[in-house]
Protein backbone atom coordinates (compact mmCIF):
# COMPACT_ATOMS: atom_id res chain seq x y z
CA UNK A 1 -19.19 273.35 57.76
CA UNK A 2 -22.31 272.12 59.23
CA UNK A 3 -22.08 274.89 61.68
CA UNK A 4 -21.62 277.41 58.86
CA UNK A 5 -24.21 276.11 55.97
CA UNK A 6 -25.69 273.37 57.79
CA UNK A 7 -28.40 275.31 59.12
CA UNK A 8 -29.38 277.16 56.23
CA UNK A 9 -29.90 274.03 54.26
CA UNK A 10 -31.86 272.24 57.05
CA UNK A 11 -33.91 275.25 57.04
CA UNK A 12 -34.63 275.67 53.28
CA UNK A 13 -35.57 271.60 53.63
CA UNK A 14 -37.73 271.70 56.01
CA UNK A 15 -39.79 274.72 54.92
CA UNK A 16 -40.14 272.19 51.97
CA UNK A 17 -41.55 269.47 54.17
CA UNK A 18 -38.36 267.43 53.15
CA UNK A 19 -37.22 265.31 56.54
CA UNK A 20 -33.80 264.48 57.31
CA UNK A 21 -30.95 263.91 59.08
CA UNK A 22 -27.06 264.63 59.20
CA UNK A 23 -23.55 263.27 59.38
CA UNK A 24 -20.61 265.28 59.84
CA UNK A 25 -17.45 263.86 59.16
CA UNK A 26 -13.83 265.70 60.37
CA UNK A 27 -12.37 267.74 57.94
CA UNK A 28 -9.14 267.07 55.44
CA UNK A 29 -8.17 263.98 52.97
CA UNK A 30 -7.94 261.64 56.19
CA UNK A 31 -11.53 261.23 56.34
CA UNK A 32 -11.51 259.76 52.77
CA UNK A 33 -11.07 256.68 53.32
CA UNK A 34 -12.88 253.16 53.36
CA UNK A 35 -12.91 253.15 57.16
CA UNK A 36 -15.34 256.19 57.56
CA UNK A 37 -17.04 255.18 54.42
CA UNK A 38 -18.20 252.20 56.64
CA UNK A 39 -19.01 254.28 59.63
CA UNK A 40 -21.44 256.31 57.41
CA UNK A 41 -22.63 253.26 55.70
CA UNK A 42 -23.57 251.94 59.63
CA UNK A 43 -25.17 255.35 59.90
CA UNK A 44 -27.30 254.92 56.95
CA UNK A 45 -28.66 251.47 58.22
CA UNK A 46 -29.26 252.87 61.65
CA UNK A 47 -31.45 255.40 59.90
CA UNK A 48 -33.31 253.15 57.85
CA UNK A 49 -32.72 254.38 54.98
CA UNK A 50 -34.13 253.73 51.44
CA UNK A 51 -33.02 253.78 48.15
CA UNK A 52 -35.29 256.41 46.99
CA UNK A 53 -33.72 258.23 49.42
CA UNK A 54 -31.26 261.31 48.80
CA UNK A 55 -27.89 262.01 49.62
CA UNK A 56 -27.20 265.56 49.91
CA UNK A 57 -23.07 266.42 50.13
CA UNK A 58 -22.90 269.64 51.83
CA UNK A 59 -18.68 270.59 52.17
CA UNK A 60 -15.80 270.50 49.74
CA UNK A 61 -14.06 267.91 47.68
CA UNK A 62 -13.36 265.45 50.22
CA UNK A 63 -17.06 265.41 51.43
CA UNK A 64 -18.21 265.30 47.59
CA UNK A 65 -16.60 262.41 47.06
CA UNK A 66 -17.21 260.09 49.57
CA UNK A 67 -20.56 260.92 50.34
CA UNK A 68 -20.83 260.14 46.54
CA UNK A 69 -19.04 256.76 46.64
CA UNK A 70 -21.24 256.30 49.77
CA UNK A 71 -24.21 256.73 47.69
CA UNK A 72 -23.12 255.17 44.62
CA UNK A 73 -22.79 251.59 46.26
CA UNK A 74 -25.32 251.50 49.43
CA UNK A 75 -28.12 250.26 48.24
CA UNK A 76 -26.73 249.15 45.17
CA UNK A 77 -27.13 253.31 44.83
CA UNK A 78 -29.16 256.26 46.00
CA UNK A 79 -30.01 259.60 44.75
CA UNK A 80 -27.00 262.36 45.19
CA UNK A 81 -27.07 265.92 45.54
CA UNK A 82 -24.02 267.85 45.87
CA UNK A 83 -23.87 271.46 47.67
CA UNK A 84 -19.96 272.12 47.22
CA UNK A 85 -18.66 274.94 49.58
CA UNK A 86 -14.60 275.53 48.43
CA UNK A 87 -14.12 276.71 45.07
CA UNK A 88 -12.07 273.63 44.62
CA UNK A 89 -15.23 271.23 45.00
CA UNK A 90 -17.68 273.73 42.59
CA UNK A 91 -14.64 273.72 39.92
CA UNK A 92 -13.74 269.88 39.91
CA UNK A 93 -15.35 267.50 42.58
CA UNK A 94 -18.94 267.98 42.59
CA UNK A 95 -18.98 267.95 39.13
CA UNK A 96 -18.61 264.67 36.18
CA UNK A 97 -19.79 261.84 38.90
CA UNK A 98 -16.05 260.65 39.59
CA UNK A 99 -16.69 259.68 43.50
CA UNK A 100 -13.70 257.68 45.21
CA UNK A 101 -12.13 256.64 48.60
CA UNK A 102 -8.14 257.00 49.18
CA UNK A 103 -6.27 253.55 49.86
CA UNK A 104 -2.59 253.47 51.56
CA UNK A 105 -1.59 252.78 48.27
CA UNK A 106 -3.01 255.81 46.07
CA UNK A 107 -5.37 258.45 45.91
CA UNK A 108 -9.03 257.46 44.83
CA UNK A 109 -8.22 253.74 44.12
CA UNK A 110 -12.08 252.82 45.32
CA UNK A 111 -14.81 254.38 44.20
CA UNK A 112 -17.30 254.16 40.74
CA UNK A 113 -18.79 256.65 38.95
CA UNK A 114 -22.56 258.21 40.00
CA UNK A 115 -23.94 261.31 38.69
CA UNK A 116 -25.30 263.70 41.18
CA UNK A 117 -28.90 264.46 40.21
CA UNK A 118 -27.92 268.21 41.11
CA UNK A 119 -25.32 270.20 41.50
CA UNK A 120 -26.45 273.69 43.94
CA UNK A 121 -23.01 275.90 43.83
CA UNK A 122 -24.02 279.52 45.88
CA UNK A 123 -21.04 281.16 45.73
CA UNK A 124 -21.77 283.05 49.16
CA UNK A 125 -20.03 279.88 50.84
CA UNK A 126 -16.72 280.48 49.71
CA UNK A 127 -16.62 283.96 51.54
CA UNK A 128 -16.41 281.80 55.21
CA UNK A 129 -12.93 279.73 53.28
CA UNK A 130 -9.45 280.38 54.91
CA UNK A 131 -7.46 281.73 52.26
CA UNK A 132 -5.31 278.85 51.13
CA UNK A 133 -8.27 276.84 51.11
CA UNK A 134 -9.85 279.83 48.64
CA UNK A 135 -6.57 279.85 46.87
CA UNK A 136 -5.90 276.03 46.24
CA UNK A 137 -9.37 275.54 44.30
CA UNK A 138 -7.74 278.16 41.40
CA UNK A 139 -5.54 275.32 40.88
CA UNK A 140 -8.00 273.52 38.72
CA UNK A 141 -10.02 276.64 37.33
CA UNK A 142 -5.97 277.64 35.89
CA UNK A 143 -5.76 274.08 34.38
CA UNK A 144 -9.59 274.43 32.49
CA UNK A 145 -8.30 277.71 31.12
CA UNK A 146 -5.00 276.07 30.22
CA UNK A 147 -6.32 273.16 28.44
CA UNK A 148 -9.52 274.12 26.79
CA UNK A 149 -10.52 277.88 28.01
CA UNK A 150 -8.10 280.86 26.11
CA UNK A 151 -10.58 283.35 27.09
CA UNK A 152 -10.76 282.04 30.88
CA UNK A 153 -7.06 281.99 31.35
CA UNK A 154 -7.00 285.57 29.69
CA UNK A 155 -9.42 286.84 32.67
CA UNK A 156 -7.49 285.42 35.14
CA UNK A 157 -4.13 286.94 33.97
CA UNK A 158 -5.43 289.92 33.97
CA UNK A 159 -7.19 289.72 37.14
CA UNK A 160 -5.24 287.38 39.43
CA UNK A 161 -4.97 290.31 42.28
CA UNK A 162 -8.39 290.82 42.11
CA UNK A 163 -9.40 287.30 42.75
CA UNK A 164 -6.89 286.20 45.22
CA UNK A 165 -6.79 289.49 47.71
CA UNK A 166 -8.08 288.68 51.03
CA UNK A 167 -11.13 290.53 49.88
CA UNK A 168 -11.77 289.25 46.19
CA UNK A 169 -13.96 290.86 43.68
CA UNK A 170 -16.94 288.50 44.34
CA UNK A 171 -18.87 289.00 41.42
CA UNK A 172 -15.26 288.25 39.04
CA UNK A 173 -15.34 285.01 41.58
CA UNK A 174 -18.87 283.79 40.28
CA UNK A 175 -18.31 284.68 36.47
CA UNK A 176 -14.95 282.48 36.40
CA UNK A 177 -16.29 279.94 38.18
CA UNK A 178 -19.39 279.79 36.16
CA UNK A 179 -17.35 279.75 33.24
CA UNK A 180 -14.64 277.00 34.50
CA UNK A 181 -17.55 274.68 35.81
CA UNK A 182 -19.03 274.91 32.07
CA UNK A 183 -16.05 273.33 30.65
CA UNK A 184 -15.83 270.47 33.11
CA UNK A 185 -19.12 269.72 32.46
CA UNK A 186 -19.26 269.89 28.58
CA UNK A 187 -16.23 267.41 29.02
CA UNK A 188 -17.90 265.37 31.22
CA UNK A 189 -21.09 265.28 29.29
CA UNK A 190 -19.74 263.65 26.25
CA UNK A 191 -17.26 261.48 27.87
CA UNK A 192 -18.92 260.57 31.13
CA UNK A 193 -16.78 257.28 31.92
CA UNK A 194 -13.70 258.73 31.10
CA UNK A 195 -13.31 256.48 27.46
CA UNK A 196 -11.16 259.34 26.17
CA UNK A 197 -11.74 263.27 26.42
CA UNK A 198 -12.25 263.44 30.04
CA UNK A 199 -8.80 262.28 30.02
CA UNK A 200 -7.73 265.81 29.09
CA UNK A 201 -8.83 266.77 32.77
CA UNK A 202 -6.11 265.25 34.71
CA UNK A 203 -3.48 267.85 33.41
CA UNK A 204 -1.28 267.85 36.24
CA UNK A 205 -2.45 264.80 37.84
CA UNK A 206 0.14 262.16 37.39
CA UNK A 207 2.41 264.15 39.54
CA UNK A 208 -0.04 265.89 41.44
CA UNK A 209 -1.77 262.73 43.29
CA UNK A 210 1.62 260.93 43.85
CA UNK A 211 2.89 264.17 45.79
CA UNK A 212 -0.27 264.39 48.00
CA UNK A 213 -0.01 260.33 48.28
CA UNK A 214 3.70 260.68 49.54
CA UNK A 215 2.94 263.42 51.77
CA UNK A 216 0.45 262.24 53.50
CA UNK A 217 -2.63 264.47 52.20
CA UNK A 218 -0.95 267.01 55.08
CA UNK A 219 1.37 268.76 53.28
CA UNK A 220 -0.27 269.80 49.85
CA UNK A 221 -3.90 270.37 49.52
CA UNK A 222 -4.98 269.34 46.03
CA UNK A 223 -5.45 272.40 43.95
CA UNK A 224 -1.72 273.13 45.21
CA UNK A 225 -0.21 269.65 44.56
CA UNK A 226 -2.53 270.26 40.78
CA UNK A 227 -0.08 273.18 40.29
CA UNK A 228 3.13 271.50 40.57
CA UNK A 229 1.98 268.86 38.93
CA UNK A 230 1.30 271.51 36.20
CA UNK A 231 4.74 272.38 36.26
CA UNK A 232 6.42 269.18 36.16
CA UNK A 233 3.49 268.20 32.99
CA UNK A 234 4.98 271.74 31.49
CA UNK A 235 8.80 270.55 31.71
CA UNK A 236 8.13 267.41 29.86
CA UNK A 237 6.32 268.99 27.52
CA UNK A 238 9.06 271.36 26.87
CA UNK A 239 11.62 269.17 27.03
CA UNK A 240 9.32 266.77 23.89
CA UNK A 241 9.07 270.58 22.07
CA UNK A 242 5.56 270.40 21.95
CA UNK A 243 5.75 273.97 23.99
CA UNK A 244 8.19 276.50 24.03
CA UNK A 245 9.91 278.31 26.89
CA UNK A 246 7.09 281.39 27.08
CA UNK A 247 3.94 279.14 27.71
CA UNK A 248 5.95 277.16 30.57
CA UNK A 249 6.68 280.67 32.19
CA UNK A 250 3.22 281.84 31.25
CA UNK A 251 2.06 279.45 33.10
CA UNK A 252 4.41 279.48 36.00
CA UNK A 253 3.58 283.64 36.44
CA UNK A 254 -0.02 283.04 36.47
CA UNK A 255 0.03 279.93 39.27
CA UNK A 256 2.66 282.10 41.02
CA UNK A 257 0.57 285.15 40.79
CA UNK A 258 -2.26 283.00 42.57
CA UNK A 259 -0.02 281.84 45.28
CA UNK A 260 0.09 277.95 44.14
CA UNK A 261 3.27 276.22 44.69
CA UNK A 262 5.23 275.69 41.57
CA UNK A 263 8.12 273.08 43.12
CA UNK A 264 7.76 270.79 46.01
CA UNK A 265 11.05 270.88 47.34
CA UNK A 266 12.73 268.23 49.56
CA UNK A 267 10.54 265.15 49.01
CA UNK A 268 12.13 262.46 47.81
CA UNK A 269 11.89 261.43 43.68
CA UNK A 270 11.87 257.82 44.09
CA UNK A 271 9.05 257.56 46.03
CA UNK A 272 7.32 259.65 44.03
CA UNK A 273 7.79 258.12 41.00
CA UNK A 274 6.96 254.49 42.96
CA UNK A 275 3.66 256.52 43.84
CA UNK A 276 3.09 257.38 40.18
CA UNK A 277 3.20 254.10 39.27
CA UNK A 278 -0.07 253.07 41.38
CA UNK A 279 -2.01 255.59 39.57
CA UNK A 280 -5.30 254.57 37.93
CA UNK A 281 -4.25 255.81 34.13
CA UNK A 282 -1.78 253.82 33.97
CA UNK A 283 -2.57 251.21 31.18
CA UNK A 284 -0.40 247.97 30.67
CA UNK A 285 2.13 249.55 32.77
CA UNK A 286 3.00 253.17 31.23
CA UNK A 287 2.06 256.01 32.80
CA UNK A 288 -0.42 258.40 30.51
CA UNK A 289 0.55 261.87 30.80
CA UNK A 290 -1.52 264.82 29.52
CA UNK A 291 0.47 267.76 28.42
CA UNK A 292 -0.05 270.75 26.07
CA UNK A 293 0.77 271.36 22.54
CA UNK A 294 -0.55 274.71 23.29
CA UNK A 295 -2.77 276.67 25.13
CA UNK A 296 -6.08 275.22 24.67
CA UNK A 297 -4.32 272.25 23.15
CA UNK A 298 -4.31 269.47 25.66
CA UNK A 299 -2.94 265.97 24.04
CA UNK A 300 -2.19 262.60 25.73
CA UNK A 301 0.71 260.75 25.98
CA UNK A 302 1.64 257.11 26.83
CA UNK A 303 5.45 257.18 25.57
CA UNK A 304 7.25 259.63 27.51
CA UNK A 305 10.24 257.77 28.68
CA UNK A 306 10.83 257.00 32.45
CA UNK A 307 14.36 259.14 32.09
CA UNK A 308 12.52 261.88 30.79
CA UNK A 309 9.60 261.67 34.16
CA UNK A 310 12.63 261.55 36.46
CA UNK A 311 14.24 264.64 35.63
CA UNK A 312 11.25 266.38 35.29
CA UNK A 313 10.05 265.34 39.17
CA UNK A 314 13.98 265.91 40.64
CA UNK A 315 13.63 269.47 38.97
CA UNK A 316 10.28 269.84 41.04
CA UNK A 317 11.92 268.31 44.45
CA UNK A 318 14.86 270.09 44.20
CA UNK A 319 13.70 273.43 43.82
């Protein structure tokens, strides 16, 4: 990524008279972790530098957020700038101040949370993305329109072969994520610490994390593990009759249509569910789900029984 946007960045600085210097860490969810967090923390003292200082996060997701947990706690916390690059990070990561490291045990278990003091999204970066990289950040634009957007999901319904061609309609690419970033942010905005509302934002979550934890990060990138997550928060939903059958397959066309996974077949449930039970929103034990009453209608849930979360993850696992 350096390679790629790098240079145009440390160009556009220094015509500025802006000094600085870079760090590139390897790509993927195995650099998230408190053991590189360290190494850049080393590289910060070796540079000297200060708290006035400014982080800038130039990559995707995984670079968002620890560069932000980096700069949330040196110093006792620096300035952060985040320059996502996938459509995953200018959708969900870069945006709301949520900035964690992965443990063994879970999926951003360490972290705090630290407002960037920008977010610069040029939507020219995504055009250098392989195409399941492209493809996996939809994951979480679906799940805005899904939960709070009618209009967005509409759009991309009715334009899902436009947007996920090898050669996508690049203007349709800025308006929907223009339009999914504004509802992450409006969420964010009145519920920065996630007290309440921002809960609604982990649609597809619960399940989600605990796949990529059990996997390894190396099988499912997020926006794809997102998506079955989707459809396993869909089933118990159905199952409570808070939705009917034709928004579950409404939902499973449109993902489908997108090329997101909809099942994760072959993994194993108990381990999953031993995963789930790590997971940060879980309060005095029970595991908070958030599901729809409706499109648009996202509610939360801390009483769905643990027969009714197994059979919804074996119908995911098995296929």
């Amino acid at each position: 990524m350096i390679e790629q946007h790098g240079q145009t960045v440390a160009r556009a600085l220094s015509s500025a008279g802006i000094p600085g210097a870079s760090y590139v860490i390897p790509s993927g969810e195995a650099s998230k972790t408190v053991r590189v967090a360290n190494e850049l923390y080393g590289w910060l003292a070796a540079e000297k530098a200060e708290r006035r200082d400014v982080i800038v996060a130039l990559g995707g997701g995984v670079v968002g957020d620890l560069a932000g947990h980096v700069a949330a706690t040196y110093l006792r916390g620096m300035p952060l700038v985040q320059v996502p690059t996938s459509v995953l990070a200018m959708n969900d990561a870069a945006i709301g101040g949520k900035v964690a490291v992965d443990l063994p045990a879970g999926k951003n278990l360490v972290g705090a949370f630290h407002q960037p003091t920008a977010v610069v999204a040029d939507v020219d970066t995504l055009r250098t993305l392989p195409k399941r990289s492209f493809i996996e950040g939809f994951g979480e634009i679906i799940k805005h329109g899904l939960i709070l957007d009618p209009v967005l999901l509409r759009v991309l319904e009715e334009n899902a072969a436009a947007l996920s061609s090898g050669a996508p309609d690049w203007d349709l690419v800025a308006y929907v994520t223009a339009r999914s970033a504004r509802v992450k942010a409006l969420v964010v905005s009145s519920d920065p610490k996630e007290q309440g509302l921002r809960a609604i934002l982990n649609y597809g979550h619960t399940i989600g994390h605990a796949i990529e934890q059990v996997t390894g990060y190396t099988e499912y990138l997020h926006g794809e593990a997102v998506s079955i997550g989707m459809m396993g928060a869909a089933r118990i939903g159905l199952e409570l009759g808070l939705i009917d059958e034709d928004l579950l397959h409404r939902q499973a066309d449109l993902l489908r249509a997108f090329g997101l996974p909809l099942v994760a077949p072959g993994l194993n449930v108990t381990v999953i569910l031993d995963a789930m039970q790590r997971d940060k929103k879980v309060v005095q034990g029970k595991l908070r789900f958030v599901l729809l009453e409706g499109v648009g209608r996202p509610v939360v849930r801390g009483d769905i029984s643990a027969d009714l979360v197994q059979r919804a993850v074996t119908s995911l696992v098995r296929g």
